[in-house]
Protein backbone atom coordinates (compact mmCIF):
# COMPACT_ATOMS: atom_id res chain seq x y z
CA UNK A 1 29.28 -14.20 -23.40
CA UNK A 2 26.26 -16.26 -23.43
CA UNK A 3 25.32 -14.95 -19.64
CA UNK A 4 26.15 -11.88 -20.39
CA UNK A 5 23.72 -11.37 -23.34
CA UNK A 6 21.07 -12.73 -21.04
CA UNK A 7 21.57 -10.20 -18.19
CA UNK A 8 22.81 -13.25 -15.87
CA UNK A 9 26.25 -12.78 -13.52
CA UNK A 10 29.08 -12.31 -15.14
CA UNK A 11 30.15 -15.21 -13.31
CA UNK A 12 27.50 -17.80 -14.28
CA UNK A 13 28.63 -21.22 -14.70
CA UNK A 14 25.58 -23.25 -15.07
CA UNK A 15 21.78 -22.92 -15.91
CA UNK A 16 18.68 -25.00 -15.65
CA UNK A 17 16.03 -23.56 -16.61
CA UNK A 18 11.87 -25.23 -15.54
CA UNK A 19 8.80 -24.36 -17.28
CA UNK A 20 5.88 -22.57 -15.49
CA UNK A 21 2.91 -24.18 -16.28
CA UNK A 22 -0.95 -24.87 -14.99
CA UNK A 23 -3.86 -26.59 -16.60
CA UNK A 24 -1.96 -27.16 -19.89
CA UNK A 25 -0.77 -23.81 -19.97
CA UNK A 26 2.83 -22.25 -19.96
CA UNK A 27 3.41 -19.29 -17.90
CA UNK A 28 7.01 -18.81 -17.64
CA UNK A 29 10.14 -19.96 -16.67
CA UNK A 30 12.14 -20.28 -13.29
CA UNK A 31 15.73 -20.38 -13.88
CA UNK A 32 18.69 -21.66 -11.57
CA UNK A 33 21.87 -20.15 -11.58
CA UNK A 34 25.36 -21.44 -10.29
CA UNK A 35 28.41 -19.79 -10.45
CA UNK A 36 32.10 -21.60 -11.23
CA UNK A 37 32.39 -22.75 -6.88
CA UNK A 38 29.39 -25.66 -7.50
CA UNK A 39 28.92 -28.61 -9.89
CA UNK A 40 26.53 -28.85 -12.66
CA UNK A 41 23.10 -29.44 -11.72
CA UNK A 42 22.06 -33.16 -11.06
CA UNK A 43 19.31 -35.46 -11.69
CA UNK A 44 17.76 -34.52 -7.95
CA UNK A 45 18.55 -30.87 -8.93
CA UNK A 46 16.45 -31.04 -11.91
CA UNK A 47 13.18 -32.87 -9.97
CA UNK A 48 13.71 -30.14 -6.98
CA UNK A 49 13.02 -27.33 -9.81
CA UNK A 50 10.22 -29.20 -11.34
CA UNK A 51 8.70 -28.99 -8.48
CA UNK A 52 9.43 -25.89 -7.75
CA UNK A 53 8.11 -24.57 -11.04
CA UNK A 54 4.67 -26.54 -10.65
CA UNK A 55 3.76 -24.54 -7.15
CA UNK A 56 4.99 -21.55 -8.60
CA UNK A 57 2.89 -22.22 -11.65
CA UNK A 58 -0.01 -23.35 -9.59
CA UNK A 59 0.42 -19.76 -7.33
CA UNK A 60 0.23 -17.66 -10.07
CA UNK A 61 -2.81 -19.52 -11.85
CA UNK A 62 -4.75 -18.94 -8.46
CA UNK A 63 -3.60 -15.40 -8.35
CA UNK A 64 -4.51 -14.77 -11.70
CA UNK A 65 -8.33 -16.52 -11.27
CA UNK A 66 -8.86 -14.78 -7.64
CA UNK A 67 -7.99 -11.51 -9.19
CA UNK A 68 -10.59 -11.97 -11.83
């Protein structure tokens, strides 16, 4: 139900969810889905989207400031 009311898969199992951010700012969140086949995200899960999010953050920061 929860999935559902979020647009996700119907078959969704787990979430983790990493903030967007650059120079102090938050721009957003990355989410990871899994469906019911895989475990619950880890601890080396949860540091692979961190950084993840940061370059992603970082990207769209430099898009933003070369686009003016």
């Amino acid at each position: 139900e929860w999935a559902r009311a979020r647009l996700w898969p119907a078959d969704t199992a787990h979430a983790l969810c990493a903030v967007l951010r650059s120079r102090g700012r938050t721009l957003g969140v990355l989410t990871f889905l899994r469906g019911p086949g895989r475990g619950r995200f880890d601890r080396s899960d949860v540091a692979y989207a961190e950084e993840v999010a940061a370059r992603i953050g970082a990207a769209l920061d430099l898009a933003a400031a070369v686009r003016g």
